[in-house]
Protein backbone atom coordinates (compact mmCIF):
# COMPACT_ATOMS: atom_id res chain seq x y z
CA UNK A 1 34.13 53.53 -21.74
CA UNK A 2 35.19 49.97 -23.51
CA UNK A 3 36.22 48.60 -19.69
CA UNK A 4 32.45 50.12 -18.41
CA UNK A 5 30.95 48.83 -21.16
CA UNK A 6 32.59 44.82 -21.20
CA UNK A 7 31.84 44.93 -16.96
CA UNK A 8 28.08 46.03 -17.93
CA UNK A 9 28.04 43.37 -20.63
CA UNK A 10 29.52 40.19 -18.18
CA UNK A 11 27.44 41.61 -15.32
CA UNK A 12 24.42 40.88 -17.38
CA UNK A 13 26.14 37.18 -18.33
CA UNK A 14 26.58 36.25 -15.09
CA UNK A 15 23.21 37.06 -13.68
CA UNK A 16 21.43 35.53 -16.92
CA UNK A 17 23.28 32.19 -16.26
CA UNK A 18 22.13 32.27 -12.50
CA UNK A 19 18.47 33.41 -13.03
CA UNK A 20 18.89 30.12 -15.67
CA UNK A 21 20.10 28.30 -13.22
CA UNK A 22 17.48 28.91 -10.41
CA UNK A 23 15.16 27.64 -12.39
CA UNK A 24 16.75 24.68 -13.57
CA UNK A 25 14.87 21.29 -12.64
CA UNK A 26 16.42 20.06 -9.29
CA UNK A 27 18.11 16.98 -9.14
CA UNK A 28 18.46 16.14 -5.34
CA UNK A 29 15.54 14.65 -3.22
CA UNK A 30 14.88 14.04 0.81
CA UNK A 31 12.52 11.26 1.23
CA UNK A 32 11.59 10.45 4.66
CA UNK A 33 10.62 6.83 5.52
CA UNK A 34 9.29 5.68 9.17
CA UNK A 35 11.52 2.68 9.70
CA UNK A 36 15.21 1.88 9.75
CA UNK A 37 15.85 -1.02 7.97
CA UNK A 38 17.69 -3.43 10.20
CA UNK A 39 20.62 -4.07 7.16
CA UNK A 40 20.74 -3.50 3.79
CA UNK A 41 20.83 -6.91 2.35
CA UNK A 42 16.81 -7.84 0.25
CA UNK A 43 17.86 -11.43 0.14
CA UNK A 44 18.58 -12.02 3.86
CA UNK A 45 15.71 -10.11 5.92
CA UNK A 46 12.15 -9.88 6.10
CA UNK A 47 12.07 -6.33 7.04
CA UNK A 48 9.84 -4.30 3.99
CA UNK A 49 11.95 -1.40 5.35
CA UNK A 50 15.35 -2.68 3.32
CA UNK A 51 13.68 -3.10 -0.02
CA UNK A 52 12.20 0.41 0.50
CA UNK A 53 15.26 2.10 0.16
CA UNK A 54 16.99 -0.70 -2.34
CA UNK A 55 14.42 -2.59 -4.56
CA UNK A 56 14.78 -1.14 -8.22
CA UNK A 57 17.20 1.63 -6.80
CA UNK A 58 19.94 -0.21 -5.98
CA UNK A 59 19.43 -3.76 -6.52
CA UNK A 60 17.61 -5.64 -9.40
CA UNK A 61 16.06 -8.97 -10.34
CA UNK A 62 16.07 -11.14 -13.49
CA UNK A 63 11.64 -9.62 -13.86
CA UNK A 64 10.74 -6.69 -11.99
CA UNK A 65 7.32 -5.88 -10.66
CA UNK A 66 6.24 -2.85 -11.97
CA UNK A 67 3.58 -0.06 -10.35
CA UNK A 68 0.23 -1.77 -11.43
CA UNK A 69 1.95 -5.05 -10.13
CA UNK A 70 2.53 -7.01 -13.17
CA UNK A 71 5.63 -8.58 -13.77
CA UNK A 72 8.18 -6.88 -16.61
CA UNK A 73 11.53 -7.46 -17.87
CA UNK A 74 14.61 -6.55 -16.07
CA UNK A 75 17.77 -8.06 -16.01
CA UNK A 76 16.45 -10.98 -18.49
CA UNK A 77 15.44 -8.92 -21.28
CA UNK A 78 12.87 -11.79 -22.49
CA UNK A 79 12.08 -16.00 -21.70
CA UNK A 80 10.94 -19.00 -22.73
CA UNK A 81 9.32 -21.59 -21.16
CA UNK A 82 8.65 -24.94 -21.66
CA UNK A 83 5.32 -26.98 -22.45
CA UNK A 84 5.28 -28.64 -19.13
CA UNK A 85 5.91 -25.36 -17.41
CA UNK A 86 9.34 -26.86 -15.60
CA UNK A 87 11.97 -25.36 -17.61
CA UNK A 88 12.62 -21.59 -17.97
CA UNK A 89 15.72 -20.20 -20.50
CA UNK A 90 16.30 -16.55 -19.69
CA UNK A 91 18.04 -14.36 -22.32
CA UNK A 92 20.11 -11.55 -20.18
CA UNK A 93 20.79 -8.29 -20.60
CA UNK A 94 23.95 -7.38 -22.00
CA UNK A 95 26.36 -4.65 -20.99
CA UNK A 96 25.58 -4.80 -17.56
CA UNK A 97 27.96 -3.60 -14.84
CA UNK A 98 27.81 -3.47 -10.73
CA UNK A 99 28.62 -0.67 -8.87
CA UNK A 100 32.34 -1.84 -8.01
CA UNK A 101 32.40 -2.10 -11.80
CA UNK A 102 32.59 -5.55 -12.78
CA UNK A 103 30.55 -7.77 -15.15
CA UNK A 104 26.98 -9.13 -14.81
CA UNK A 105 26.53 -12.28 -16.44
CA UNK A 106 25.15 -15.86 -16.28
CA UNK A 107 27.11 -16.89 -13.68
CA UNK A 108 25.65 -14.40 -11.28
CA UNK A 109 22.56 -15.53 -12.14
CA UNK A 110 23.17 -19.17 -10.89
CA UNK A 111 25.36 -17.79 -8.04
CA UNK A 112 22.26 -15.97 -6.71
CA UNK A 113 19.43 -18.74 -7.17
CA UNK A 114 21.51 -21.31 -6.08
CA UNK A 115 22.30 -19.45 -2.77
CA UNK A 116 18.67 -18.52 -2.58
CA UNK A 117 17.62 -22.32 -2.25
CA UNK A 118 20.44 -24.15 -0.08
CA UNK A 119 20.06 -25.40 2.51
CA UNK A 120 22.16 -22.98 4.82
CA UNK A 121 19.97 -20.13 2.49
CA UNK A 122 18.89 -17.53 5.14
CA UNK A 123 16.57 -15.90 2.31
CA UNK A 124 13.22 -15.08 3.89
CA UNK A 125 11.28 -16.33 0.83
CA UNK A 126 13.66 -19.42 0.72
CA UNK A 127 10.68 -21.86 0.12
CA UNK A 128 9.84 -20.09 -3.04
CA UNK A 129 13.10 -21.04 -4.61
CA UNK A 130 13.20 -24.67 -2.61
CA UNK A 131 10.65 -25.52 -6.46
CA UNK A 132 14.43 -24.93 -8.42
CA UNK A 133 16.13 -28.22 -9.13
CA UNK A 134 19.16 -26.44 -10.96
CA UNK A 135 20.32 -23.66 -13.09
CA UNK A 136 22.48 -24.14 -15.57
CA UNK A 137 24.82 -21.54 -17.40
CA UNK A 138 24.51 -22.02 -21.30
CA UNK A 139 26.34 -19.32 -22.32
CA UNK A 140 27.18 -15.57 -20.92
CA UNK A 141 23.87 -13.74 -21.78
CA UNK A 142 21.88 -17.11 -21.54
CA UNK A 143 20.56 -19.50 -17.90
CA UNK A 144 18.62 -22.22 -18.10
CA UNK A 145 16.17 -22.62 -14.87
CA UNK A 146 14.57 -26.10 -14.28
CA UNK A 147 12.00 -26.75 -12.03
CA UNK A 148 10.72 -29.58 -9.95
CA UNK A 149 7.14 -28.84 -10.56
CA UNK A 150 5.44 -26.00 -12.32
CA UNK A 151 4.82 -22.98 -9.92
CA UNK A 152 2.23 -20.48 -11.67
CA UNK A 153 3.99 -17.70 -9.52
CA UNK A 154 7.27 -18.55 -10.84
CA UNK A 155 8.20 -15.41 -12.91
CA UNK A 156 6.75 -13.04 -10.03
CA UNK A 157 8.88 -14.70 -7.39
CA UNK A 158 11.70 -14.03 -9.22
CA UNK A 159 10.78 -10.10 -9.60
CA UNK A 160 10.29 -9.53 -5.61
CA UNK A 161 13.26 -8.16 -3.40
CA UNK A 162 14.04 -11.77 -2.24
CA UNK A 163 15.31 -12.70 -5.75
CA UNK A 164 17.45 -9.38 -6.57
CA UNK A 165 20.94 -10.63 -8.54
CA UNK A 166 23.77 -10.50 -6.19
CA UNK A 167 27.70 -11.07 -7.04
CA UNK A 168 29.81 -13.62 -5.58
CA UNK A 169 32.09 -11.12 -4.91
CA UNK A 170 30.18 -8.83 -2.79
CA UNK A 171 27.25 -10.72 -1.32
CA UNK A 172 28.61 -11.43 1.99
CA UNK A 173 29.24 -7.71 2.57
CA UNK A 174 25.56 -6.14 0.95
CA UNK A 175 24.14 -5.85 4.34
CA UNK A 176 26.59 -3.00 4.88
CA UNK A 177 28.08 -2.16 1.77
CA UNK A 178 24.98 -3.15 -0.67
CA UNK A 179 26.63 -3.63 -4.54
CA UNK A 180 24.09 -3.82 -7.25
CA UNK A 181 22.91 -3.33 -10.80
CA UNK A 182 20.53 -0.59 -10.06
CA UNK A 183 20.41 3.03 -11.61
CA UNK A 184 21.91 4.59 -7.98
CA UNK A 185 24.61 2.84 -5.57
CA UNK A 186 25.04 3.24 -2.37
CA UNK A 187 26.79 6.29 -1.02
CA UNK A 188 26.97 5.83 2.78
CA UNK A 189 24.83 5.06 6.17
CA UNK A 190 24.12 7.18 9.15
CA UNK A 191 22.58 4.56 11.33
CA UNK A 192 19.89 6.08 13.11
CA UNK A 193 19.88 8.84 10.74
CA UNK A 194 19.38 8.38 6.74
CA UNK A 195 21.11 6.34 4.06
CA UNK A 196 22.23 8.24 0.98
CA UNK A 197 22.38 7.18 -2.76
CA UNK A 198 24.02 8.92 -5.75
CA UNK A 199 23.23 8.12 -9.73
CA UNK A 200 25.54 4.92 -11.20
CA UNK A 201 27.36 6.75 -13.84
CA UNK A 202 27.78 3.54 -15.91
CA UNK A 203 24.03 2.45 -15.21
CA UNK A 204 23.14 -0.05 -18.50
CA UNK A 205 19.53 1.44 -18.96
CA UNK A 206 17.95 4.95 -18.91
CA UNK A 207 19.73 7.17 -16.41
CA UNK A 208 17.68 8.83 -13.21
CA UNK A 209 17.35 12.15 -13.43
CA UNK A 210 17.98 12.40 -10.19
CA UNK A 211 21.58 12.52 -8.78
CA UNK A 212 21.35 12.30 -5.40
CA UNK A 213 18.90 10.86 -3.21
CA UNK A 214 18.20 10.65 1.15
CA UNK A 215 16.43 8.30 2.79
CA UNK A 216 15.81 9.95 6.16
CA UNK A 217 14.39 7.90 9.07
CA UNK A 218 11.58 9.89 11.23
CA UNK A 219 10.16 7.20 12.85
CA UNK A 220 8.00 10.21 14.64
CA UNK A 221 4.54 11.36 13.51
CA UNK A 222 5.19 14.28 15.13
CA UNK A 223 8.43 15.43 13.32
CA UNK A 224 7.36 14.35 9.85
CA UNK A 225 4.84 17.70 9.67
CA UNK A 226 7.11 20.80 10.23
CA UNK A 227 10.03 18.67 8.17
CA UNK A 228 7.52 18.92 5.18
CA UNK A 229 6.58 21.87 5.64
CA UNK A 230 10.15 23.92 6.30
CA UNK A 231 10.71 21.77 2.55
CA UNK A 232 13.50 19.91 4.60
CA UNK A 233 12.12 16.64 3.35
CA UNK A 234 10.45 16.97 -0.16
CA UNK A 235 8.26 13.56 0.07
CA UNK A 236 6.86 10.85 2.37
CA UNK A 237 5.60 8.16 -0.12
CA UNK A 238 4.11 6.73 3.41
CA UNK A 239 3.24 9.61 5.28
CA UNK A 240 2.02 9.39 9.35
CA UNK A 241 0.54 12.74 9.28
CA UNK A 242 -2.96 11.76 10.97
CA UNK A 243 -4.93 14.62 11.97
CA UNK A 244 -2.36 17.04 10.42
CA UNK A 245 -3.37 15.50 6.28
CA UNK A 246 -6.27 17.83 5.68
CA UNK A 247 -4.46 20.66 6.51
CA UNK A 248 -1.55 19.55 4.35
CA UNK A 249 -4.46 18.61 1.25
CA UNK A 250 -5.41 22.16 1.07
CA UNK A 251 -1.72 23.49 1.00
CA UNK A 252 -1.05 23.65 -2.89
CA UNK A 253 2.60 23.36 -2.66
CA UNK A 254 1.85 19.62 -1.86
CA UNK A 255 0.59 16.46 -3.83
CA UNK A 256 -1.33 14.49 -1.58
CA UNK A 257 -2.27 11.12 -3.11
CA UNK A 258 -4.07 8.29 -1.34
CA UNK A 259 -3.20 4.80 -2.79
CA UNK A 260 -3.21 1.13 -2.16
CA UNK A 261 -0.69 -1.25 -0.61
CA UNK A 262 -0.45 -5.16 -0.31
CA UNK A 263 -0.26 -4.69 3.43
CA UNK A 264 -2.39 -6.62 5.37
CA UNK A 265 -2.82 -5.15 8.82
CA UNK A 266 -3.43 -7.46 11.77
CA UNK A 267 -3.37 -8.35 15.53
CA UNK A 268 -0.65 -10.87 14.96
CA UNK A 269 -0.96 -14.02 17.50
CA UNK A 270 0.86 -16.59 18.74
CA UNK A 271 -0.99 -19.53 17.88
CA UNK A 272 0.96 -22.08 19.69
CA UNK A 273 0.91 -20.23 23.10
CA UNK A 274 -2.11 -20.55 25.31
CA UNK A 275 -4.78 -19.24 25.70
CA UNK A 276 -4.77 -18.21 22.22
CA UNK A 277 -3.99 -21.80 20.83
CA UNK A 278 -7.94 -22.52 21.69
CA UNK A 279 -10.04 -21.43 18.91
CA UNK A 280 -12.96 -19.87 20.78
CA UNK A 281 -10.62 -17.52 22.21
CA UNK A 282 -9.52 -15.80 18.87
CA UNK A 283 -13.03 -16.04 17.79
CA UNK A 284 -13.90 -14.08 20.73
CA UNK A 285 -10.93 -11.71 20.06
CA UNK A 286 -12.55 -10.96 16.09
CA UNK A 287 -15.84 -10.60 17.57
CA UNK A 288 -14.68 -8.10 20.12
CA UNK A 289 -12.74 -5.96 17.62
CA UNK A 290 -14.38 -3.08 16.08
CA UNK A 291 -12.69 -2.33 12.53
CA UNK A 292 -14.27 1.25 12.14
CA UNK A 293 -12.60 2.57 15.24
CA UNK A 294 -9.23 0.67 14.34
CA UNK A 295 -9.44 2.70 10.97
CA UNK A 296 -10.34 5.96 11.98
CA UNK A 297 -7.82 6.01 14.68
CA UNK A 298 -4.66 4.02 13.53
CA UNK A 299 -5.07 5.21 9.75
CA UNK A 300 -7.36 8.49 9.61
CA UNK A 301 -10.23 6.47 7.87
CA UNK A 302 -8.52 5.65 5.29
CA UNK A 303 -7.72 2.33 5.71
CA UNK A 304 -9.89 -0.52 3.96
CA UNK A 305 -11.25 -3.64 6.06
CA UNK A 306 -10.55 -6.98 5.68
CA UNK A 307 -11.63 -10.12 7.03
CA UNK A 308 -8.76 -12.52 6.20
CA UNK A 309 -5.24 -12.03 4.61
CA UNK A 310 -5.76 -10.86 1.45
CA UNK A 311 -5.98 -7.47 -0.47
CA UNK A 312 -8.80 -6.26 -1.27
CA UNK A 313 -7.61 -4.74 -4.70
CA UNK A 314 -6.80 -8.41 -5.53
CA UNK A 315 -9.49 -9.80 -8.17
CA UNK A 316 -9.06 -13.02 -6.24
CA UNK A 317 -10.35 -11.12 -3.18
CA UNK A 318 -13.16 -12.37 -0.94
CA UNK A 319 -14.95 -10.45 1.77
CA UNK A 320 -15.27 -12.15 5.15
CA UNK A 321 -15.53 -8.96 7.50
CA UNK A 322 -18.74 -10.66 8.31
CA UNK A 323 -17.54 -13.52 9.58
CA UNK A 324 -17.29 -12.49 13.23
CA UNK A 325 -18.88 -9.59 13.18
CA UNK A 326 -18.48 -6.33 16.31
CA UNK A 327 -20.58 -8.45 19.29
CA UNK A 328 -19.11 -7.82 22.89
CA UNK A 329 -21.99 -10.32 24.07
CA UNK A 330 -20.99 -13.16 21.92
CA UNK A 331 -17.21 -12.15 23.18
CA UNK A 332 -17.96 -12.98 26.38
CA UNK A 333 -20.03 -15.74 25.82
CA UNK A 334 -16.85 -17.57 23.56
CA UNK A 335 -14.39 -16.87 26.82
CA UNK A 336 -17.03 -18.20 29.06
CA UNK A 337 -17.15 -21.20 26.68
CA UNK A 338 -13.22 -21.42 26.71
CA UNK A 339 -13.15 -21.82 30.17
CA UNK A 340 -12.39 -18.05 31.07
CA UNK A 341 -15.36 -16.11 32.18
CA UNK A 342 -13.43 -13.40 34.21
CA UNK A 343 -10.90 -13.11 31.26
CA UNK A 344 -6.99 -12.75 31.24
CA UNK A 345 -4.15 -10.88 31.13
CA UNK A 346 -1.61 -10.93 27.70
CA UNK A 347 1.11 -8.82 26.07
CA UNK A 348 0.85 -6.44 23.55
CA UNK A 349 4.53 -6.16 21.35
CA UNK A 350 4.23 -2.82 19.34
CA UNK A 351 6.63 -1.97 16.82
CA UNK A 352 7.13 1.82 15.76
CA UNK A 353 4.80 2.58 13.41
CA UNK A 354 1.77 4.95 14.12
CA UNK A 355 -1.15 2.56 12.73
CA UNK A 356 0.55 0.17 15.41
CA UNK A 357 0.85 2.39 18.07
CA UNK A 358 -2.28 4.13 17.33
CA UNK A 359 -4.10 1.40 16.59
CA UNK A 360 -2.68 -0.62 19.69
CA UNK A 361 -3.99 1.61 21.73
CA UNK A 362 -7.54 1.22 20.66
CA UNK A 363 -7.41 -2.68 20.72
CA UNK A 364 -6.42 -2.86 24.56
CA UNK A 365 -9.31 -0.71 24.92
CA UNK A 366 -11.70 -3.12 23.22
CA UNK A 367 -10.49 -6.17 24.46
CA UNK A 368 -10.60 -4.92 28.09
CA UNK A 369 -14.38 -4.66 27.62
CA UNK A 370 -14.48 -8.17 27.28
CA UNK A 371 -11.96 -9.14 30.42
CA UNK A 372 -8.48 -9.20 28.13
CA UNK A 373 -5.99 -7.03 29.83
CA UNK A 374 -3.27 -6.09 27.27
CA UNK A 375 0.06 -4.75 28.65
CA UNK A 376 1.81 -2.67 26.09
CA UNK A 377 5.29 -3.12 25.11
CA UNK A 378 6.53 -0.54 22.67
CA UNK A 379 9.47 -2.16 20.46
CA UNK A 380 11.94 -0.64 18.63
CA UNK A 381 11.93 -1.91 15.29
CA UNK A 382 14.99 -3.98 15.44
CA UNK A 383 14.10 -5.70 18.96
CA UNK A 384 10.36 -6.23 17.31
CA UNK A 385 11.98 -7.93 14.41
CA UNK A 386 14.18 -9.88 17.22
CA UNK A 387 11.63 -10.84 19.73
CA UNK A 388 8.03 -11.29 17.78
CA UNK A 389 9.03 -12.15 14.19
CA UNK A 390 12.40 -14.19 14.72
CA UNK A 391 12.14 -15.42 18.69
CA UNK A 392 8.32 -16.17 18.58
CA UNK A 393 8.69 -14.09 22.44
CA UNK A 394 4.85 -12.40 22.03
CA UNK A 395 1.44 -12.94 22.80
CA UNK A 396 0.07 -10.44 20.13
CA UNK A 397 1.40 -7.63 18.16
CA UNK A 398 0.32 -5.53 15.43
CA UNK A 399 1.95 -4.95 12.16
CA UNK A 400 1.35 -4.96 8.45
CA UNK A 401 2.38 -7.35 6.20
CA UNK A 402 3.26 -5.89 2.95
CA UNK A 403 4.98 -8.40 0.82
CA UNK A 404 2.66 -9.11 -1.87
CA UNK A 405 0.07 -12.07 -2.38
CA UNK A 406 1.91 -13.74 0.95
CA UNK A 407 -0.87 -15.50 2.08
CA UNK A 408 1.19 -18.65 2.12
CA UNK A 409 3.14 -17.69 5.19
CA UNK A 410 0.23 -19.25 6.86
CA UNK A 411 1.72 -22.76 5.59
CA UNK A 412 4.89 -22.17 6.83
CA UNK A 413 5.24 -24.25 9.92
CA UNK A 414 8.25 -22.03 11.70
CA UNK A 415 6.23 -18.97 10.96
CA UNK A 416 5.62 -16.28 14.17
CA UNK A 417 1.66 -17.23 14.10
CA UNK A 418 2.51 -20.82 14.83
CA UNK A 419 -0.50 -21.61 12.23
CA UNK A 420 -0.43 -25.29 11.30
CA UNK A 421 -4.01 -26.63 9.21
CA UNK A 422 -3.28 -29.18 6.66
CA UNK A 423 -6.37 -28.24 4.86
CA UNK A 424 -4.99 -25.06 4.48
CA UNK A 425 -1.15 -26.41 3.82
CA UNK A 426 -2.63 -28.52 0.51
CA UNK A 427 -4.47 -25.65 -0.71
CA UNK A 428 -1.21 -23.50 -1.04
CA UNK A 429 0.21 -26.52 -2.53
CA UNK A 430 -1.92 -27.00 -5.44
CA UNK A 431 -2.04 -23.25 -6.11
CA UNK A 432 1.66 -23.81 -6.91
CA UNK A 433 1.08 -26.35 -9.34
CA UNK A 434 -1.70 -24.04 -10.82
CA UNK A 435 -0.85 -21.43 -13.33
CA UNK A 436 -4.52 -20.85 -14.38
CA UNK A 437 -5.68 -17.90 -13.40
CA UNK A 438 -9.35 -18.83 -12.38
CA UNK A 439 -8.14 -21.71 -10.74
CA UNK A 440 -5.93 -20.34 -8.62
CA UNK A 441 -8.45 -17.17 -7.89
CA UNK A 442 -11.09 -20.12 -6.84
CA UNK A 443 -8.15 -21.59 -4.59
CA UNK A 444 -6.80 -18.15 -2.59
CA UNK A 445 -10.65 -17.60 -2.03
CA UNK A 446 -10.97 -20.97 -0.39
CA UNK A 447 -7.54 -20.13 1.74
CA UNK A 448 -8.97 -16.75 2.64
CA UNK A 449 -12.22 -18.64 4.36
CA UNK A 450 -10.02 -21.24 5.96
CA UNK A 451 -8.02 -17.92 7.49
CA UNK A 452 -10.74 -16.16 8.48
CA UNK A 453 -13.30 -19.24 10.04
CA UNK A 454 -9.78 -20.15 11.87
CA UNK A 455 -9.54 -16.39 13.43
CA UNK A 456 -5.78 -17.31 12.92
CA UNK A 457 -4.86 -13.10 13.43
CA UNK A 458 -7.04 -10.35 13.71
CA UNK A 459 -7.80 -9.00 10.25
CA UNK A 460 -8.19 -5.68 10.83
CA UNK A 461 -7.48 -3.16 7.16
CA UNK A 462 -5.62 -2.60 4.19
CA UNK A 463 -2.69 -0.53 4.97
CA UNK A 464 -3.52 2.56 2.60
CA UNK A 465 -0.62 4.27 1.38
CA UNK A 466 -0.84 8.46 2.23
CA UNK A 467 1.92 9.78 -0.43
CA UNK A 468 2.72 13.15 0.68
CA UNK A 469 5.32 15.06 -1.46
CA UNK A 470 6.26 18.61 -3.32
CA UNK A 471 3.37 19.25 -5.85
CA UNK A 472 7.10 19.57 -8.59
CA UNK A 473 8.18 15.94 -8.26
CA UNK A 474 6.80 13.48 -10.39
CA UNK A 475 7.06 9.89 -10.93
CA UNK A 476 6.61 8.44 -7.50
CA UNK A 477 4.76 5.41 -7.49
CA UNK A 478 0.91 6.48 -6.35
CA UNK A 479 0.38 3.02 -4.80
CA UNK A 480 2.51 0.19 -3.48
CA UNK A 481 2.06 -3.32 -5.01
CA UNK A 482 5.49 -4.50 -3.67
CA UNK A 483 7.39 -2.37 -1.00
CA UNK A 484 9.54 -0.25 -3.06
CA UNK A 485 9.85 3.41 -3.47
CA UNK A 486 11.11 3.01 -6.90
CA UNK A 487 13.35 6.56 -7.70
CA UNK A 488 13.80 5.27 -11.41
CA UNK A 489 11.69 7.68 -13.10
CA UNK A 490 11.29 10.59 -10.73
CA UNK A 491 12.15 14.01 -11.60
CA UNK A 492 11.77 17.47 -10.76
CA UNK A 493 9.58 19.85 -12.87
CA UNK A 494 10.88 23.00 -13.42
């Protein structure tokens, strides 16, 4: 009776202890992303796809931007600055460790920014650190920065994926083998597949609750539904559902949230290649563009217009969709003027992304009313990233920009739109020797116009950003000031 009794008795045990643990809070999570990034290094690609997976995950920076966009503490755990605005003294965290276990300290610090700014620097925000005349180590927890000039943007650079800390030690191997401070390292890559990250056991802040994370790559629209929906991906923080979101907003097992991003969508053109080097033709490019039908077909309508590069959500924001308004007529009328009454034929470079297909699709449509023949080239990312943004090999091409307030690349004079204005150049100029705010919101307005009267790109919207994810998780960001999917404070509920 005693034996029948006990087996009753640890019968019950064990099947408490697993009904407790069934409803314990999970700690895994399957995030699917469209793009691959090309490597895994923030400080040596453009690509918004690498600090996706990495940015505040991985890898961190001396400030940190946080989900409303304003700049916080990270790895410097406070500042001072100077009266003239040229010198900045960081006081560092201490305690710090990387993931192959050593030591963050000053001299990382100096290692990084220094590298950032040489000359042989292949950092794709390079010119924002170019305003850094040295950094000096005062003590282990303490760098002095010194400036040039004063740049008003200074402690925001510093927070973007560009400017993550990096060790001597392991910064020529972080676009395979990425080593940082973060509260996950990196676990492994299946190219072509996902990339997988685990929790840093001897992270120096608040641990994730989550233990293991998968970024899985479905560059496919049409594959992202039923891998939601058979729960083998739990989130999409930027979903390509498009006709399939409704039915997913009225399925309560999913949180559907519809946010903003910094990404400026536009027909990207070569400036420096003709016919598009003569201003009446991208004049009659805008006016032959209709923005509605771009929206409702590239982003489900729920993209937001714009008229120059700029995001709308910005205070400093200024809209110029009016500037060359929908006019096939006045298209025409521009080509004729140009030279080109019967038209001409031009490439279209797509990269993978649905509101570039999509939309893509719908431009060559548009333009062809006018006489512009578009041949479509669909890209894979890598060979977009090869061919349009590094080769300057396009005509046009569509993409979103989501770096945040980048609206100097347009001063850049080896940038892919081969944009060159000095008007333009010495208003990006003064806005870095301009820390007022209303100042420098009186200056981007005055570089937006200059943007949009030169019909540099084709503004076309606001990249919104369609989070899709398990109605249990909480703590992914609901929009996207910089391009992060920051994991730090995502959880399961229970």
């Amino acid at each position: 009776m005693r034996k029948i009794l006990g087996a009753l008795l640890a019968a019950t045990a064990l099947t408490l202890a697993a009904t407790a643990a069934s409803f314990a809070a999970r700690t895994d999570l399957v995030l699917g992303v469209v793009l691959e990034p090309p490597h895994l290094d923030p400080t040596a690609g453009a690509a918004g796809a690498i600090d996706e997976v990495l940015y505040a995950n991985v890898f961190q920076g001396l400030t940190r931007i946080d989900e409303k966009g304003q700049v916080q503490p990270q790895l410097a755990k406070s500042w001072e600055v100077s009266e003239d605005g040229k010198v900045y003294t960081f006081t560092l965290q201490e305690g710090v460790k990387f993931h192959d276990g050593s030591d963050f300290n000053a001299e990382d610090v100096k290692f990084t920014l220094d590298r950032a700014r040489a000359e042989s620097s292949v950092n794709p925000q390079k010119t924002l650190y170019s305003v850094i005349s040295s950094v000096e180590v005062v003590d282990p927890a303490t760098v002095k920065v010194t400036l040039s000039r004063p740049q008003g943007a200074f402690l925001y650079n510093l927070g973007i994926g560009d400017a993550i800390i990096v060790a001597s030690e392991s910064a020529e191997t972080n676009r395979e083998k990425p080593i940082g401070t973060g509260p996950f390292k990196f676990d492994r890559w299946a190219k072509g597949s996902a990339i997988f990250l685990s929790r840093f056991a001897d992270y120096w802040g608040e641990p994730a609750a989550l233990e293991n994370v998968e970024f899985r790559v479905i560059p496919d629209a049409a594959a992202a539904m039923p891998a939601l929906l058979s729960g083998d991906v739990q989130a999409f923080p930027n979903a390509q559902l498009g006709d399939s979101l409704p039915l997913i907003q009225s399925d309560p097992r999913f949180k559907v949230v519809i946010g903003s991003t910094e990404g400026e969508t536009i027909l990207a053109t070569n400036n420096k290649k003709a016919p598009f080097d003569n201003l009446k033709v991208r004049q009659a490019i805008a006016h032959a563009i209709d923005r509605d039908e771009i929206i409702l077909g590239a982003s489900a309508g729920n993209g937001v217009p714009i008229g120059s590069h700029f995001a709308p959500h910005n205070p400093a924001y200024e809209d110029l969709t009016g500037t060359y308004p929908h006019d096939i007529e006045k298209a025409k009328a521009l080509l004729t003027e140009a030279g080109m009454p019967e038209g001409f034929s031009a490439t279209l470079k797509l990269p993978p992304p649905a509101y570039a297909r999509q939309g893509g699709e719908i431009i060559a449509s548009q333009l062809r009313k006018v006489g512009i023949n578009l041949e479509i080239v669909p890209l894979e990312w890598a060979e977009w990233l090869k061919q349009v943004l590094n080769e300057k090999n396009y005509d046009l091409s569509i993409i979103s920009h989501t770096e945040p307030n980048d609206i100097d690349i347009y001063a850049r004079p080896d940038y892919y739109f081969g944009y060159n204005n000095p008007e333009f150049n010495k208003i990006i100029e003064d806005l870095d020797l301009n820390s007022d705010q209303e100042k420098r919101n009186a200056l981007y307005k005055q570089a937006q116009e200059i943007l949009a009267r030169d019909a540099v790109n084709g503004f076309l919207f606001e990249l919104p950003k369609v989070g899709v994810w398990d109605a249990k998780i909480q703590g992914l960001w609901e929009n996207m000031p910089i391009q992060a999917n920051d994991l730090t404070k995502v959880h399961w509920t229970e």
